[in-house]
PDB file of N, CA and C in Angstrom:
ATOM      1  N   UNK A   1     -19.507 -35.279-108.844  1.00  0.00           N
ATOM      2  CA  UNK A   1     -20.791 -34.713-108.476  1.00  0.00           C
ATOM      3  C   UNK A   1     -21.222 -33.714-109.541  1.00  0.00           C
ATOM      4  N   UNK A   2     -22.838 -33.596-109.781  1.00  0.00           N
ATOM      5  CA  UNK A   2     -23.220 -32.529-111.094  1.00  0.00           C
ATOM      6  C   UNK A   2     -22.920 -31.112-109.994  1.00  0.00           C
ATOM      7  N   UNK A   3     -22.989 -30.117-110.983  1.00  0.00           N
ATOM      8  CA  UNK A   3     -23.344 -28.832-110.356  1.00  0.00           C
ATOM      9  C   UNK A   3     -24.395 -28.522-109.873  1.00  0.00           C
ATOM     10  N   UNK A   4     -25.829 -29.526-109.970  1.00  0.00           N
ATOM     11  CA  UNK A   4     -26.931 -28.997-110.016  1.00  0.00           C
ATOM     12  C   UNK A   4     -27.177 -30.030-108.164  1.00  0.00           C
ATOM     13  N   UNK A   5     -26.002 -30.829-107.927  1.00  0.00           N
ATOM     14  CA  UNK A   5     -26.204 -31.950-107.028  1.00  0.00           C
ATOM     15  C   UNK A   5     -26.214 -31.056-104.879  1.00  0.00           C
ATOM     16  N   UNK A   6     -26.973 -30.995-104.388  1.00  0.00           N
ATOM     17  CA  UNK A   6     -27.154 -30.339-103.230  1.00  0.00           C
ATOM     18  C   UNK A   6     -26.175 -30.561-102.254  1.00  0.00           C
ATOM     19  N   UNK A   7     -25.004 -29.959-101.427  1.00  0.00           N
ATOM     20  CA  UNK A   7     -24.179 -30.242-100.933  1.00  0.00           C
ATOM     21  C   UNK A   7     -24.561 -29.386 -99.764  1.00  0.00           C
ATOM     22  N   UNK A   8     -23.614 -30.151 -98.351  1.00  0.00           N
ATOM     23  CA  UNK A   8     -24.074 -29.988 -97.025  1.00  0.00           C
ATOM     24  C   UNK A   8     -22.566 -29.732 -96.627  1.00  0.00           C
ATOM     25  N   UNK A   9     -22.764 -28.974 -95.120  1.00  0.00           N
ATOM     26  CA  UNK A   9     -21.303 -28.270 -95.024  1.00  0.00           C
ATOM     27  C   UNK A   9     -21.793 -28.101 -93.256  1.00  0.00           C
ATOM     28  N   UNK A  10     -20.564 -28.336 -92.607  1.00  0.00           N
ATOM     29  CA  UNK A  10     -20.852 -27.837 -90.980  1.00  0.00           C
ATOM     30  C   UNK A  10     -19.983 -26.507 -90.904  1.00  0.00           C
ATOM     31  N   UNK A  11     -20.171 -25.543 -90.301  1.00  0.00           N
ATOM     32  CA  UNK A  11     -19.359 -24.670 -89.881  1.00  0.00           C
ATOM     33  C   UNK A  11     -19.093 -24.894 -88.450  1.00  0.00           C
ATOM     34  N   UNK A  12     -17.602 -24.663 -88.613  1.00  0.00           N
ATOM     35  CA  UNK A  12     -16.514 -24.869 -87.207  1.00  0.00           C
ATOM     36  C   UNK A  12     -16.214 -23.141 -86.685  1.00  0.00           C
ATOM     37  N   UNK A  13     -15.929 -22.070 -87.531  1.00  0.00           N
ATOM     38  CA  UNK A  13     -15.903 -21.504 -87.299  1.00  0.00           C
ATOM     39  C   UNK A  13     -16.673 -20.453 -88.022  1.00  0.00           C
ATOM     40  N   UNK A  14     -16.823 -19.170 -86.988  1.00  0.00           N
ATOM     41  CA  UNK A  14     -17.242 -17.952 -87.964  1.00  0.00           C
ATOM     42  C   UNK A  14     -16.751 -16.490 -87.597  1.00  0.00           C
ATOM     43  N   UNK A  15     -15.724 -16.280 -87.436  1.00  0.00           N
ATOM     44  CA  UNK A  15     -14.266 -15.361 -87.217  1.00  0.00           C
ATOM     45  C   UNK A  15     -15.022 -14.274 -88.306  1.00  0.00           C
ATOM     46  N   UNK A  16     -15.558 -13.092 -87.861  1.00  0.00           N
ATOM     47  CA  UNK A  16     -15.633 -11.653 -88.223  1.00  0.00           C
ATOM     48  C   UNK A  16     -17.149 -12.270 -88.805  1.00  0.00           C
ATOM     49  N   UNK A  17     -17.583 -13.248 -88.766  1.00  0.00           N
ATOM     50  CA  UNK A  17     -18.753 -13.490 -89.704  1.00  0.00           C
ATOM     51  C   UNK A  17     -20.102 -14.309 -88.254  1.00  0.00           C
ATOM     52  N   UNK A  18     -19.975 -13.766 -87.009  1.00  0.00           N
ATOM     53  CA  UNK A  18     -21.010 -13.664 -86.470  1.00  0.00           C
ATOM     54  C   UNK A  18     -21.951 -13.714 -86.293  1.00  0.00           C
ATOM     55  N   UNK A  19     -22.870 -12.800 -87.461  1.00  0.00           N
ATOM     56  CA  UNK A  19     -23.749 -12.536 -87.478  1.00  0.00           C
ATOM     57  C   UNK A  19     -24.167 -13.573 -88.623  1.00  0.00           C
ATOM     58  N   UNK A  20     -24.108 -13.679 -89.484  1.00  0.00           N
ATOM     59  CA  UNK A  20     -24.067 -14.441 -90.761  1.00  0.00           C
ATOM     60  C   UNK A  20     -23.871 -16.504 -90.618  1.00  0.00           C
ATOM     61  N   UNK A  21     -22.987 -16.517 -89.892  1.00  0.00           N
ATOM     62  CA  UNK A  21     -22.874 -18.193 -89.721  1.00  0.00           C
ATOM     63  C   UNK A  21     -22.783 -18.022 -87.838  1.00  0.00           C
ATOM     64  N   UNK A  22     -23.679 -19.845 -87.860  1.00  0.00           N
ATOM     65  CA  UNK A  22     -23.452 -19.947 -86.807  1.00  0.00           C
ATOM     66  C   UNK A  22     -22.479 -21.607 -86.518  1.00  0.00           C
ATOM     67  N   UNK A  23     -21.706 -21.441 -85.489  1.00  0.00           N
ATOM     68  CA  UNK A  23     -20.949 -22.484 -85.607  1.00  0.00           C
ATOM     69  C   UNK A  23     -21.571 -23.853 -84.986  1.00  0.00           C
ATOM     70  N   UNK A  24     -21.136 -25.129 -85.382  1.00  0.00           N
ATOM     71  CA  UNK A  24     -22.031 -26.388 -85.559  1.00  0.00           C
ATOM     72  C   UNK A  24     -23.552 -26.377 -86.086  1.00  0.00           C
ATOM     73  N   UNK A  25     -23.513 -25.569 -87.277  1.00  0.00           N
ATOM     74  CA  UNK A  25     -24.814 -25.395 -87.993  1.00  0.00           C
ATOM     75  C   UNK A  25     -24.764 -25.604 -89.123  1.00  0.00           C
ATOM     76  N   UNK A  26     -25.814 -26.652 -89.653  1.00  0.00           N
ATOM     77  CA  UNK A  26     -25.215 -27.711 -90.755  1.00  0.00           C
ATOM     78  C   UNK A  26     -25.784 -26.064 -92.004  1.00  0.00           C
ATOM     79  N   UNK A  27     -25.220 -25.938 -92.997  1.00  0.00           N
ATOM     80  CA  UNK A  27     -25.448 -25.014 -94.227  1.00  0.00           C
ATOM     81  C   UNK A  27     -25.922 -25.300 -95.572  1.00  0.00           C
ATOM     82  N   UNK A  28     -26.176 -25.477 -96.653  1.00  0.00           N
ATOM     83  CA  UNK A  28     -25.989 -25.543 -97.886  1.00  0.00           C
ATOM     84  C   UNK A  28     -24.958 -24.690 -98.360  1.00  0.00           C
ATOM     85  N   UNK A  29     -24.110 -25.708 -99.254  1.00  0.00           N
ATOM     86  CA  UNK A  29     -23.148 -24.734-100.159  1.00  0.00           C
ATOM     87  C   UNK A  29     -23.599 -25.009-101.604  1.00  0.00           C
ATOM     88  N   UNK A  30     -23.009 -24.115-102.465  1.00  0.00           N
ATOM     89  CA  UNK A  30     -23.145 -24.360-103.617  1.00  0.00           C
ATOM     90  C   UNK A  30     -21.954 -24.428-104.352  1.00  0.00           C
ATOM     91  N   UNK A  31     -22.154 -25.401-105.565  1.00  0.00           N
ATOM     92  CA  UNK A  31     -20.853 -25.921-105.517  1.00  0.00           C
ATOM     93  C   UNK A  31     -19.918 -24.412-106.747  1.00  0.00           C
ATOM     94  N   UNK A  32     -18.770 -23.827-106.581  1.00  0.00           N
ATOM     95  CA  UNK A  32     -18.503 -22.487-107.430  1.00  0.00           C
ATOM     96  C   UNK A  32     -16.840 -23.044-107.562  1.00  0.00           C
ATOM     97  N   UNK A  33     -16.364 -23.519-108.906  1.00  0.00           N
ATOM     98  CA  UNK A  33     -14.781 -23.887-108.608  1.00  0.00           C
ATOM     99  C   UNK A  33     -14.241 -22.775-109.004  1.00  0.00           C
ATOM    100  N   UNK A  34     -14.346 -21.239-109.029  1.00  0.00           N
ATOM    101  CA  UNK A  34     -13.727 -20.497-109.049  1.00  0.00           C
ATOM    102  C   UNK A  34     -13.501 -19.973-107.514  1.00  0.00           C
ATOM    103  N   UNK A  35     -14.436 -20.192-106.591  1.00  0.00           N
ATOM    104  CA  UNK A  35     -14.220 -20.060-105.409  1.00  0.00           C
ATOM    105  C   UNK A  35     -13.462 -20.747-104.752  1.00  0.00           C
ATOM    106  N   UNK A  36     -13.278 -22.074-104.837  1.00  0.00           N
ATOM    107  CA  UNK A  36     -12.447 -23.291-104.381  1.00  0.00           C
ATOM    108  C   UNK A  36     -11.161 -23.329-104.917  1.00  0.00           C
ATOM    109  N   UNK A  37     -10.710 -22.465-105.972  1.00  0.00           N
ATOM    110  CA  UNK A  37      -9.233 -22.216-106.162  1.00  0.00           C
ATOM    111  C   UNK A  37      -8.598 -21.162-105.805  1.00  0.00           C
ATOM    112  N   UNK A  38      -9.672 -20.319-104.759  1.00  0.00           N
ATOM    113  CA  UNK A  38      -8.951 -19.479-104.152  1.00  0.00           C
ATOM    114  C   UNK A  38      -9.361 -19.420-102.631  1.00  0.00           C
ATOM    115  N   UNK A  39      -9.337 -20.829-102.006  1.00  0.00           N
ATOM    116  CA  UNK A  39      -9.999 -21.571-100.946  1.00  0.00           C
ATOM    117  C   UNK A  39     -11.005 -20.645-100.249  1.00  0.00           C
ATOM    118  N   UNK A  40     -11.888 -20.417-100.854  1.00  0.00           N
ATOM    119  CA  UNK A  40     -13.059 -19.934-100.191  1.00  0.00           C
ATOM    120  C   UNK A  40     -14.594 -21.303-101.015  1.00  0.00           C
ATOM    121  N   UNK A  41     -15.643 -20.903-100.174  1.00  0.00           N
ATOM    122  CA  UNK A  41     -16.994 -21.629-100.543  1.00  0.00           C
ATOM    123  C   UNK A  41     -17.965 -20.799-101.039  1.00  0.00           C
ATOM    124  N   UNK A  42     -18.855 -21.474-101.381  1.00  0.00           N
ATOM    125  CA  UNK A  42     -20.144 -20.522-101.355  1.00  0.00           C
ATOM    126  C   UNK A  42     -21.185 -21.281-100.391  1.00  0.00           C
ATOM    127  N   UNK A  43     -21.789 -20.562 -99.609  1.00  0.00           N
ATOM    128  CA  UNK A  43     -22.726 -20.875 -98.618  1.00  0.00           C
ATOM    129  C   UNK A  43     -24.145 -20.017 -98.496  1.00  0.00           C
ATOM    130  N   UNK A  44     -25.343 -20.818 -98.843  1.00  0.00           N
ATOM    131  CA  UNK A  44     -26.003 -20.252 -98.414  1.00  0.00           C
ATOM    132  C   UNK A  44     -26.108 -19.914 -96.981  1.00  0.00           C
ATOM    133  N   UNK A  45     -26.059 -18.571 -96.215  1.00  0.00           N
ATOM    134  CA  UNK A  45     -25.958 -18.101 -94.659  1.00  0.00           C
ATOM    135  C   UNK A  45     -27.107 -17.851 -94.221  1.00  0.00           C
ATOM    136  N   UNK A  46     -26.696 -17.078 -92.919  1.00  0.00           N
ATOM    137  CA  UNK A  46     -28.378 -16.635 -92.026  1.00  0.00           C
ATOM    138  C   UNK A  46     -29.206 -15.594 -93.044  1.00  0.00           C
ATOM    139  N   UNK A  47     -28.661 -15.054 -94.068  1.00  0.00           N
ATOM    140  CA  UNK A  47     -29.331 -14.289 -94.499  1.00  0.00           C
ATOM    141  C   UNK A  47     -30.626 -14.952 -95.587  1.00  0.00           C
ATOM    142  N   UNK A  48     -29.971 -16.109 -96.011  1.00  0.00           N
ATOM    143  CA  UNK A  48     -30.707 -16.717 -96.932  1.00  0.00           C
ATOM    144  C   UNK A  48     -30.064 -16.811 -98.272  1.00  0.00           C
ATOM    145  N   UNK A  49     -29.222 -15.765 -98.519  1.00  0.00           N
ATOM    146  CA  UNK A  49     -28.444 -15.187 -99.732  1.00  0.00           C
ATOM    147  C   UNK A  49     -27.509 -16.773 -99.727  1.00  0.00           C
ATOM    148  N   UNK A  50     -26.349 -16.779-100.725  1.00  0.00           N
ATOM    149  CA  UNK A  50     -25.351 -17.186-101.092  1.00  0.00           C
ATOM    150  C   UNK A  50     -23.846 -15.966-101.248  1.00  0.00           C
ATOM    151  N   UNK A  51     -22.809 -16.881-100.066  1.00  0.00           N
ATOM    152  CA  UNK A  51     -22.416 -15.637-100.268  1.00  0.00           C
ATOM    153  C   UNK A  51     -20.770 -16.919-100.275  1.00  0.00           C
ATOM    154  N   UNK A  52     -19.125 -15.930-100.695  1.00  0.00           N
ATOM    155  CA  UNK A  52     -18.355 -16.774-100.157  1.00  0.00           C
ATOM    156  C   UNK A  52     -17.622 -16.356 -98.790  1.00  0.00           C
ATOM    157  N   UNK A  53     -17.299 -17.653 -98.077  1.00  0.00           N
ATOM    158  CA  UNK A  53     -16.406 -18.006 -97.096  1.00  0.00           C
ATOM    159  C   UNK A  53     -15.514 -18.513 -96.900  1.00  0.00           C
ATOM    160  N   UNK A  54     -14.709 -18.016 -96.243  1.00  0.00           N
ATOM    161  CA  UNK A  54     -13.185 -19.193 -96.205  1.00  0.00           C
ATOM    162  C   UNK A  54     -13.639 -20.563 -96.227  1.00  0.00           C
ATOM    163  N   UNK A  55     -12.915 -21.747 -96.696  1.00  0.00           N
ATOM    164  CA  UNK A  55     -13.381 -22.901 -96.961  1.00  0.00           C
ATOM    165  C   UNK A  55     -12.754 -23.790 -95.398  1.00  0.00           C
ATOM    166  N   UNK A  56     -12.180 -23.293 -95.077  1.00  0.00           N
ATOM    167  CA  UNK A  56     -11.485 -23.520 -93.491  1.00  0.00           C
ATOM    168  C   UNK A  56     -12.467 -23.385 -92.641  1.00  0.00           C
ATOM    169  N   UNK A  57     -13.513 -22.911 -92.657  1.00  0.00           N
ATOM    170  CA  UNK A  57     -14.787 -22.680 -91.609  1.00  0.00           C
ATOM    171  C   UNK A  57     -15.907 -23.344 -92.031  1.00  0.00           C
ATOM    172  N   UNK A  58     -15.713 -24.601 -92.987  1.00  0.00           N
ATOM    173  CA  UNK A  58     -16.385 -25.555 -93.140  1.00  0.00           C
ATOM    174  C   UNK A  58     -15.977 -26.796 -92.896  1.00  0.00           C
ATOM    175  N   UNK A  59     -16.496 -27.756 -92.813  1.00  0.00           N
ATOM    176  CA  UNK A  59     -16.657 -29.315 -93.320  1.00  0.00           C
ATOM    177  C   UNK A  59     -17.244 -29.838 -93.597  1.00  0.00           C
ATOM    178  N   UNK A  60     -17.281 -30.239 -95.297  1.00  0.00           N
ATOM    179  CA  UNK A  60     -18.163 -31.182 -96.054  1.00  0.00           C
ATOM    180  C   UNK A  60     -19.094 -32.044 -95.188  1.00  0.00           C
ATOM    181  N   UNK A  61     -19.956 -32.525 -95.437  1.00  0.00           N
ATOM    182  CA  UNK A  61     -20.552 -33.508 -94.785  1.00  0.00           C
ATOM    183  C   UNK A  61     -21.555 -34.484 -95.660  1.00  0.00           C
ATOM    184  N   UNK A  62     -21.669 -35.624 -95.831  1.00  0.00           N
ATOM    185  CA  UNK A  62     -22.527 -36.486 -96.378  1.00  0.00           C
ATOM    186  C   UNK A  62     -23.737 -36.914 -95.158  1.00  0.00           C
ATOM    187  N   UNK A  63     -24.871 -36.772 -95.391  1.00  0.00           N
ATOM    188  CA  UNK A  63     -25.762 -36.680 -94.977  1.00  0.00           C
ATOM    189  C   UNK A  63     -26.802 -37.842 -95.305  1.00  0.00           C
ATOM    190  N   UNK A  64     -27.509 -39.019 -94.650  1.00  0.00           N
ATOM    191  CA  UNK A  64     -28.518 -40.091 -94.832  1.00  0.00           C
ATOM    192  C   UNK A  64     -29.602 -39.007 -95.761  1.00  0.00           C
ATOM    193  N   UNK A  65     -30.435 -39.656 -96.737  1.00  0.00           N
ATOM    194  CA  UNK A  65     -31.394 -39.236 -97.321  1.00  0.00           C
ATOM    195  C   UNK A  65     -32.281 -38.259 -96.609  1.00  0.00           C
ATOM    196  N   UNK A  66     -33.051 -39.186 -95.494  1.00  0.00           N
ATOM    197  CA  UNK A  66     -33.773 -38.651 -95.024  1.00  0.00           C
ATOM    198  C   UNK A  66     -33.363 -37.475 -94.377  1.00  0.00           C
ATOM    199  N   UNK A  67     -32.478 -37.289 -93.589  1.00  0.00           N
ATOM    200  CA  UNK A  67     -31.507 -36.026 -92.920  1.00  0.00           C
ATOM    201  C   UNK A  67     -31.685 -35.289 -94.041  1.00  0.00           C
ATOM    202  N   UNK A  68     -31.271 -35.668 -95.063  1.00  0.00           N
ATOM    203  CA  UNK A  68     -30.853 -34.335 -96.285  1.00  0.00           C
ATOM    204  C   UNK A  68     -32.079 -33.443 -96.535  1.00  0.00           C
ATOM    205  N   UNK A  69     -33.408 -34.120 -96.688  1.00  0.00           N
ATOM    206  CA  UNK A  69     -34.737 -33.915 -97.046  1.00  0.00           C
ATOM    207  C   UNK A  69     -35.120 -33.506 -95.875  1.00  0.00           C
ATOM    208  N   UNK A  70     -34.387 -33.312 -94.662  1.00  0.00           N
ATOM    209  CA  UNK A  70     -35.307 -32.789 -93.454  1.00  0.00           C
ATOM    210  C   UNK A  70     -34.664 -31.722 -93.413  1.00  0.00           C
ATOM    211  N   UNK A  71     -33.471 -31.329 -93.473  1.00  0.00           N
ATOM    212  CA  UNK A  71     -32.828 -29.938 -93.769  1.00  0.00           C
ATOM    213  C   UNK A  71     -33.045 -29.104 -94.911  1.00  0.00           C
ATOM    214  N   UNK A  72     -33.474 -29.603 -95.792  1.00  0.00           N
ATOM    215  CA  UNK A  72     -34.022 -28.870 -97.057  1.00  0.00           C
ATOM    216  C   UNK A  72     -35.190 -28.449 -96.573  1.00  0.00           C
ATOM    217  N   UNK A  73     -36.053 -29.240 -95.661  1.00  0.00           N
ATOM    218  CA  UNK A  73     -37.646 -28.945 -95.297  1.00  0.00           C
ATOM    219  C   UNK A  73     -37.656 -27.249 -94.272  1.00  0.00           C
ATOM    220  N   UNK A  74     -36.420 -27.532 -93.538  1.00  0.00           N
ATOM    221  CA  UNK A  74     -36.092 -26.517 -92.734  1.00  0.00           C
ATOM    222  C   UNK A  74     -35.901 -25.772 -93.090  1.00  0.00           C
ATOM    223  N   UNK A  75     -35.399 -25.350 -94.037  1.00  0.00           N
ATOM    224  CA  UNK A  75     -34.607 -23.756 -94.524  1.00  0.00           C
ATOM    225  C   UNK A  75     -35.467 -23.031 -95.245  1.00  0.00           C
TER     226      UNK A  75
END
């Protein structure tokens, strides 16, 4: 995948992070492999920002076109 390529993520959990993620709420991540070798993500959250998270309180997800383009429309 490029770096520049849009990736989708569910959160299962959000342990001390409450306010910020909500759980079964699909996210944008961005893709950061300095974050991923020290198992955390980057997620855009409720704030709007990009921030990291344990990578354990996600799951990747591949998403139909149209889905992808209707969640981009949303945010």
């Amino acid at each position: 995948m490029s770096e520049t390529a849009q990736h989708f993520v569910i959160c299962i959990r959000n342990d001390e992070y409450p306010a910020s993620l909500e759980t079964r709420k699909i996210y944008a991540s961005i893709p950061d492999l300095d974050a991923g070798k020290h198992g955390q993500i980057r997620v855009v959250d409720e704030s709007g920002e990009d921030y990291l998270y344990p990578s354990d309180f996600f799951i990747p997800i591949d998403l139909p076109r149209e889905a992808e383009q209707a969640v981009i429309a949303a945010a």
